[in-house]
Protein backbone atom coordinates (compact mmCIF):
# COMPACT_ATOMS: atom_id res chain seq x y z
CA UNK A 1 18.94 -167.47 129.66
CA UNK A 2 16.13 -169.68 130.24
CA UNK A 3 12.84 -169.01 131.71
CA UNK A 4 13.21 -170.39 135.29
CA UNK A 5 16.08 -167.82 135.59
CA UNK A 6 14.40 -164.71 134.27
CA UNK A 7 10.82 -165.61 136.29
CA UNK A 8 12.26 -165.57 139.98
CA UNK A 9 9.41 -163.99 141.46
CA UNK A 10 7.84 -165.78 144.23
CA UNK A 11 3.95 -165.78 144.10
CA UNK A 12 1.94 -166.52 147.13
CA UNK A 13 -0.98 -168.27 144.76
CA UNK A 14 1.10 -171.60 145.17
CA UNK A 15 0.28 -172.05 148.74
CA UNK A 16 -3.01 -170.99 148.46
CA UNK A 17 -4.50 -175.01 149.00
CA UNK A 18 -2.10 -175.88 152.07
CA UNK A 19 -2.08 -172.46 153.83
CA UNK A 20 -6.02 -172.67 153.73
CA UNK A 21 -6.51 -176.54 155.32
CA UNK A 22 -3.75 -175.18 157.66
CA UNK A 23 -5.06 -172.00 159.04
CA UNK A 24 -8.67 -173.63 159.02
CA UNK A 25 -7.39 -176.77 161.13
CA UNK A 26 -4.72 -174.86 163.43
CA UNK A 27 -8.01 -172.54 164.18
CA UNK A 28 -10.32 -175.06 164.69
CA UNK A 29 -8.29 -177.07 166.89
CA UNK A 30 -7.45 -174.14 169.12
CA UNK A 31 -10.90 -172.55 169.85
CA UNK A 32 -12.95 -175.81 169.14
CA UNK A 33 -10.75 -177.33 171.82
CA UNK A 34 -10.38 -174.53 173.79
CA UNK A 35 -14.23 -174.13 173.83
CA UNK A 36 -14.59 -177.15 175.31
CA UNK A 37 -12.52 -177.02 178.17
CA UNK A 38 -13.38 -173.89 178.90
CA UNK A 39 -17.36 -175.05 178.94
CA UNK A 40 -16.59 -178.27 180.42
CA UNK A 41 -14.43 -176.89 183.29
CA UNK A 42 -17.50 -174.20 183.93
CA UNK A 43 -20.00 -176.81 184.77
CA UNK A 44 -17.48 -178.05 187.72
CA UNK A 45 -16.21 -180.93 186.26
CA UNK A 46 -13.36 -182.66 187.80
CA UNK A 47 -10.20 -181.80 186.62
CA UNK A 48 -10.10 -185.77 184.87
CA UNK A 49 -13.27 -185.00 183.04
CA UNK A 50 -11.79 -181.38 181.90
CA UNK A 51 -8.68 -183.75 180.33
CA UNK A 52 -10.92 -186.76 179.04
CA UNK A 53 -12.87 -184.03 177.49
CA UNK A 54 -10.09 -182.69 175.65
CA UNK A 55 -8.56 -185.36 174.38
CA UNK A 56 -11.45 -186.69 172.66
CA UNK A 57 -11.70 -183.73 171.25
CA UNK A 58 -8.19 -183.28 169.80
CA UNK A 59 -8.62 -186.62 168.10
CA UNK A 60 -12.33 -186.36 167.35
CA UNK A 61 -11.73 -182.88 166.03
CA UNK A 62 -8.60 -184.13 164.09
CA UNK A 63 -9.78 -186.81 162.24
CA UNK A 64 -12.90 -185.14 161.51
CA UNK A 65 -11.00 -182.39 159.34
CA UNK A 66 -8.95 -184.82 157.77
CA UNK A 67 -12.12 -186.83 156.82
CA UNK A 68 -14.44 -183.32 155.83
CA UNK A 69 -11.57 -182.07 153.70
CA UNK A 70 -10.88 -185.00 152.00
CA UNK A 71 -14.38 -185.00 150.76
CA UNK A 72 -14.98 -181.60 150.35
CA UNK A 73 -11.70 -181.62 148.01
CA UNK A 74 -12.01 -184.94 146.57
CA UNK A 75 -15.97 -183.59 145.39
CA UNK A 76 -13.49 -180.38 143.56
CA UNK A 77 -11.26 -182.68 142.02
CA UNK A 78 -13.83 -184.88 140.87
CA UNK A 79 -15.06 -181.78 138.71
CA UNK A 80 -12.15 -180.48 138.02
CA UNK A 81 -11.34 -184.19 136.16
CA UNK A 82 -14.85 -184.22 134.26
CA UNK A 83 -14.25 -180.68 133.13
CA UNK A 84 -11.29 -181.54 131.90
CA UNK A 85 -12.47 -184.67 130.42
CA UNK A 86 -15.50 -182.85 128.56
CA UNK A 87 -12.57 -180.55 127.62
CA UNK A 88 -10.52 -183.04 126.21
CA UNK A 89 -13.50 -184.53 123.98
CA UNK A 90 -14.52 -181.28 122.54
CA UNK A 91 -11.09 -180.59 121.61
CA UNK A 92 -10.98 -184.76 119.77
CA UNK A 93 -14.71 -184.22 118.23
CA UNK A 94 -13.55 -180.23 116.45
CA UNK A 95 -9.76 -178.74 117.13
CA UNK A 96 -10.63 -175.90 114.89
CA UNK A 97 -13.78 -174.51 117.23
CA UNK A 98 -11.71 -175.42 120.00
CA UNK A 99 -8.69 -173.06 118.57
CA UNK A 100 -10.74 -170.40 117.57
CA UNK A 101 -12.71 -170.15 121.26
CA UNK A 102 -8.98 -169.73 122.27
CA UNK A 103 -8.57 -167.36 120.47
CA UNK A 104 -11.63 -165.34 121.15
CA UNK A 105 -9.79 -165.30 124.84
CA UNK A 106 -7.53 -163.85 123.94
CA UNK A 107 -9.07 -161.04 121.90
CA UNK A 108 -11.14 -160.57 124.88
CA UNK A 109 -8.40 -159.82 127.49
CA UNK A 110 -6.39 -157.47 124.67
CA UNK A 111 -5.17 -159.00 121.34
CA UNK A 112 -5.33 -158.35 118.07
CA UNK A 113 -7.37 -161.26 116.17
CA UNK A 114 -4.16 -161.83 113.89
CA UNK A 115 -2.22 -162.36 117.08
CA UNK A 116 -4.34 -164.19 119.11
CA UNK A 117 -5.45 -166.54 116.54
CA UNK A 118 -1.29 -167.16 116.47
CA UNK A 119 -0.92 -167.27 120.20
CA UNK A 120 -3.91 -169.99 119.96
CA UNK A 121 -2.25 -172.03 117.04
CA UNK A 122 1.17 -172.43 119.34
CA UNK A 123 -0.94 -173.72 122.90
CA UNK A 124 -2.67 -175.98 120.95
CA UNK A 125 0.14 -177.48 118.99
CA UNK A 126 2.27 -177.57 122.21
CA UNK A 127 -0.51 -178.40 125.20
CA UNK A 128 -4.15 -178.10 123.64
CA UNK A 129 -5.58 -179.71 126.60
CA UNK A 130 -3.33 -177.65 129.09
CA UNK A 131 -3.99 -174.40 127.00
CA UNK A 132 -8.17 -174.49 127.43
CA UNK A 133 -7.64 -175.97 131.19
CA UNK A 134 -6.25 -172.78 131.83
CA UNK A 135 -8.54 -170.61 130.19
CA UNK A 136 -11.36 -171.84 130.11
CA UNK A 137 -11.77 -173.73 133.41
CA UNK A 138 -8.86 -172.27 135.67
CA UNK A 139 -7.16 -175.21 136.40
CA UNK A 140 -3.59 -175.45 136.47
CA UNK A 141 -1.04 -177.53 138.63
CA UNK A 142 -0.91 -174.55 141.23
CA UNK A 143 -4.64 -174.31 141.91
CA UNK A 144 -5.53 -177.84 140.84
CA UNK A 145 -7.06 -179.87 143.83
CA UNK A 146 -5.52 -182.22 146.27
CA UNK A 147 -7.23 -184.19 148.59
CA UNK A 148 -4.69 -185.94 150.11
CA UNK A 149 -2.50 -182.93 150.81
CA UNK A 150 -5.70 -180.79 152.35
CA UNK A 151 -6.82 -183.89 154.54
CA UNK A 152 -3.40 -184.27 156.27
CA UNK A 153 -2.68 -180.74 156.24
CA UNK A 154 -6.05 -180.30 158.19
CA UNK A 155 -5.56 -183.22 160.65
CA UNK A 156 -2.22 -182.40 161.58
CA UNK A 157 -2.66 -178.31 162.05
CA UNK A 158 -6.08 -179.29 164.06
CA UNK A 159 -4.11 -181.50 166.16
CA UNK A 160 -1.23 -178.73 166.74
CA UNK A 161 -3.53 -176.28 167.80
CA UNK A 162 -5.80 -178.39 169.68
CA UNK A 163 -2.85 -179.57 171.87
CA UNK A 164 -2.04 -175.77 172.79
CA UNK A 165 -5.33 -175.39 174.88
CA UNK A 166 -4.97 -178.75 176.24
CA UNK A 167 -1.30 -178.31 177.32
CA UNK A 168 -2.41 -175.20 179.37
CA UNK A 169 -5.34 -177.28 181.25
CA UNK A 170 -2.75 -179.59 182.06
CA UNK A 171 -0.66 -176.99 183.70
CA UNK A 172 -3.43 -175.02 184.93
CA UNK A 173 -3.32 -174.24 189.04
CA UNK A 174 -6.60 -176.19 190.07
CA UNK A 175 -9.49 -173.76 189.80
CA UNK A 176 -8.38 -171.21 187.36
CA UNK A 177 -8.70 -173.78 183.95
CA UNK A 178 -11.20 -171.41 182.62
CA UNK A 179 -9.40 -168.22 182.97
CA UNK A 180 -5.41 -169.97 181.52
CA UNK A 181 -6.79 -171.79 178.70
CA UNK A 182 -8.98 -168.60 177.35
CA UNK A 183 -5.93 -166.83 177.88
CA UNK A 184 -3.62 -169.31 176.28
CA UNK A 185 -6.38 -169.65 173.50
CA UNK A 186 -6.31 -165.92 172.67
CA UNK A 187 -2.58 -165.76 172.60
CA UNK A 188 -2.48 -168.45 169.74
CA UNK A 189 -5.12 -167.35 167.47
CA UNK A 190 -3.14 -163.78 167.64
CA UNK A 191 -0.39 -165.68 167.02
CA UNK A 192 -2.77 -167.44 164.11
CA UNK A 193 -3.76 -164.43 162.74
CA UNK A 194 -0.63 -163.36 162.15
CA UNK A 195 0.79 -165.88 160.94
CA UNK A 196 -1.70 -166.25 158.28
CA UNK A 197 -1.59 -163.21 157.23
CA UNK A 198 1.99 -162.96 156.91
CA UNK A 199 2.30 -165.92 154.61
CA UNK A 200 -0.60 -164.71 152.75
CA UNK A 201 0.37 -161.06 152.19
CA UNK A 202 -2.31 -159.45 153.83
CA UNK A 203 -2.96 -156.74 156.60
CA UNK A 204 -2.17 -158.60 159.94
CA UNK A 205 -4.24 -156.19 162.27
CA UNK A 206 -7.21 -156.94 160.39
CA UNK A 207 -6.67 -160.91 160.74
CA UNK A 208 -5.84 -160.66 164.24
CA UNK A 209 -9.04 -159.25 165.16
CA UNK A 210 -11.06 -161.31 163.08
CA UNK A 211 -9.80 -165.03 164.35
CA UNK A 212 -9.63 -163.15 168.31
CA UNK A 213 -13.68 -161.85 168.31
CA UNK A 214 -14.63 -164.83 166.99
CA UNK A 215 -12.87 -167.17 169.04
CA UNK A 216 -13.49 -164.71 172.40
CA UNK A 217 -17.30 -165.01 171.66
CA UNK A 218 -17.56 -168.56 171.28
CA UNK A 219 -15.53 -169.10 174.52
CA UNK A 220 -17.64 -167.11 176.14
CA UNK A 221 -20.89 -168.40 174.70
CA UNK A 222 -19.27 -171.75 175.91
CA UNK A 223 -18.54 -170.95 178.85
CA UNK A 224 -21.99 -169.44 180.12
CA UNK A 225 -23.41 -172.42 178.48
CA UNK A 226 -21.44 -175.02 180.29
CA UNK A 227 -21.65 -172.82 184.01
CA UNK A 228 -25.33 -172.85 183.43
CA UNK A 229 -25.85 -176.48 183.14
CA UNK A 230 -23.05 -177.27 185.84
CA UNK A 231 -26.17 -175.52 188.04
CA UNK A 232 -28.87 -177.38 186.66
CA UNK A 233 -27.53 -180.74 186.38
C-alpha cells in the first residue's frame, strides 16, 4: 500500500499561508472600510462624498495589502533562499559534519545514536539538502513562503470585505449610514471570526469576540472622530 494511501489525514498546517493573508485582508477591508464611512458619514458629508470615500478606500486599501504582503513575504523568502543556500554550501564544503549534526537531531528529539546516525545516513543519501531544510531551518513546501499567493490572496479578501460595508452605504435609507454599515460591519467580522476559526480548528467564541471589540472600538473611535470635526470644520 503506498504512503499517500495509509497518510489520509488532513492537517490544517497546509493552509496556514493563505488562510492568514485571507483573514487579515477580508478583516481589514471590512472595518478599515467600514471605519471610514462610518467617520466620514459622521462629519455630515453628502451621501456622494460617503461613496467617493469608500471606494477609494476599497481600492486604496486593496492594493495596499497586495503590495505590503508581497514585501513582507518576498523579505521571508528571501531568507528562507539564503538559509538554504548557506545550507547547501556547508553540506558541499563537509557532508560528514553535516550528517552527524543530523544526527545529533535526532538523538535530541528521542533516538538512539546507532539509529539516528542511520536515519541521518538515508535523508542525506536521498534529499541532504531537503533533510537539514527541515530540521534545521523549518522550511518545507507546506510552510515555505509565497509572495505571490499572499499578495493576491490579500488584495482580493480586502476587496471582498471592503465591498460588504460599502454595499450597505449604498442601500442605506438617507440618514441612518452610520448606524447600517456598523451594523452590517459587525455582522461580517462575526461572520469572520467564525469562519476563521473554523478552518483553523480553533474555539470560535473566542475569535468572534476578538475581531467584534476590536472592530466595534475603532468604529466608534471613528466615528466620534469624524462627528467632531464635521462640527469644527
Amino acid at each position: 500500500m503506498g504512503a499517500e494511501r495509509l497518510h489520509r489525514e488532513r492537517h490544517r498546517t497546509g493552509s496556514v499561508a493563505w488562510l492568514r493573508a485571507s483573514v487579515l485582508g477580508a478583516n481589514d477591508g471590512i472595518l478599515s472600510t467600514a471605519s471610514l464611512l462610518v467617520g466620514v458619514a459622521a462629519a455630515a458629508a453628502s451621501p456622494g462624498a460617503v461613496l467617493t470615500a469608500g471606494v477609494a478606500g476599497l481600492v486604496a486599501g486593496a492594493m495596499s495589502m497586495a503590495a505590503g504582503e508581497y514585501v513582507s513575504v518576498s523579505s521571508q523568502s528571501d531568507a528562507e533562499r539564503a538559509d538554504l543556500d548557506r545550507e547547501r554550501a556547508e553540506i558541499a564544503a563537509d557532508p560528514g559534519h553535516e550528517q552527524a549534526e543530523l544526527a545529533a537531531i535526532y538523538v535530541g528529539r528521542g533516538l538512539d545514536q546507532a539509529l539516528a546516525r542511520e536515519v541521518a545516513t538515508q535523508l542525506m543519501a536521498k534529499d541532504a539538502l531537503g533533510s537539514h531544510a527541515l530540521e534545521e531551518l523549518g522550511i518545507s513546501d507546506v510552510t515555505v513562503a509565497r509572495p505571490l499567493q499572499a499578495a493576491i490572496s490579500s488584495a482580493l479578501s480586502f476587496a471582498f470585505g471592503a465591498a460588504l460595508p460599502l454595499a450597505a452605504a449604498l442601500t442605506a435609507p438617507a440618514g441612518s449610514v452610520v448606524p447600517v454599515v456598523a451594523a452590517t460591519a459587525l455582522a461580517c467580522l462575526i461572520l469572520l471570526g467564525w469562519f476563521g476559526a473554523r478552518v483553523g480548528g480553533a474555539p470560535a467564541g473566542k475569535a468572534i469576540w476578538r475581531v467584534t471589540s476590536w472592530g466595534a472600538a475603532a468604529m466608534a473611535i471613528t466615528a466620534g472622530i469624524g462627528a467632531l470635526a464635521g462640527t469644527v470644520l
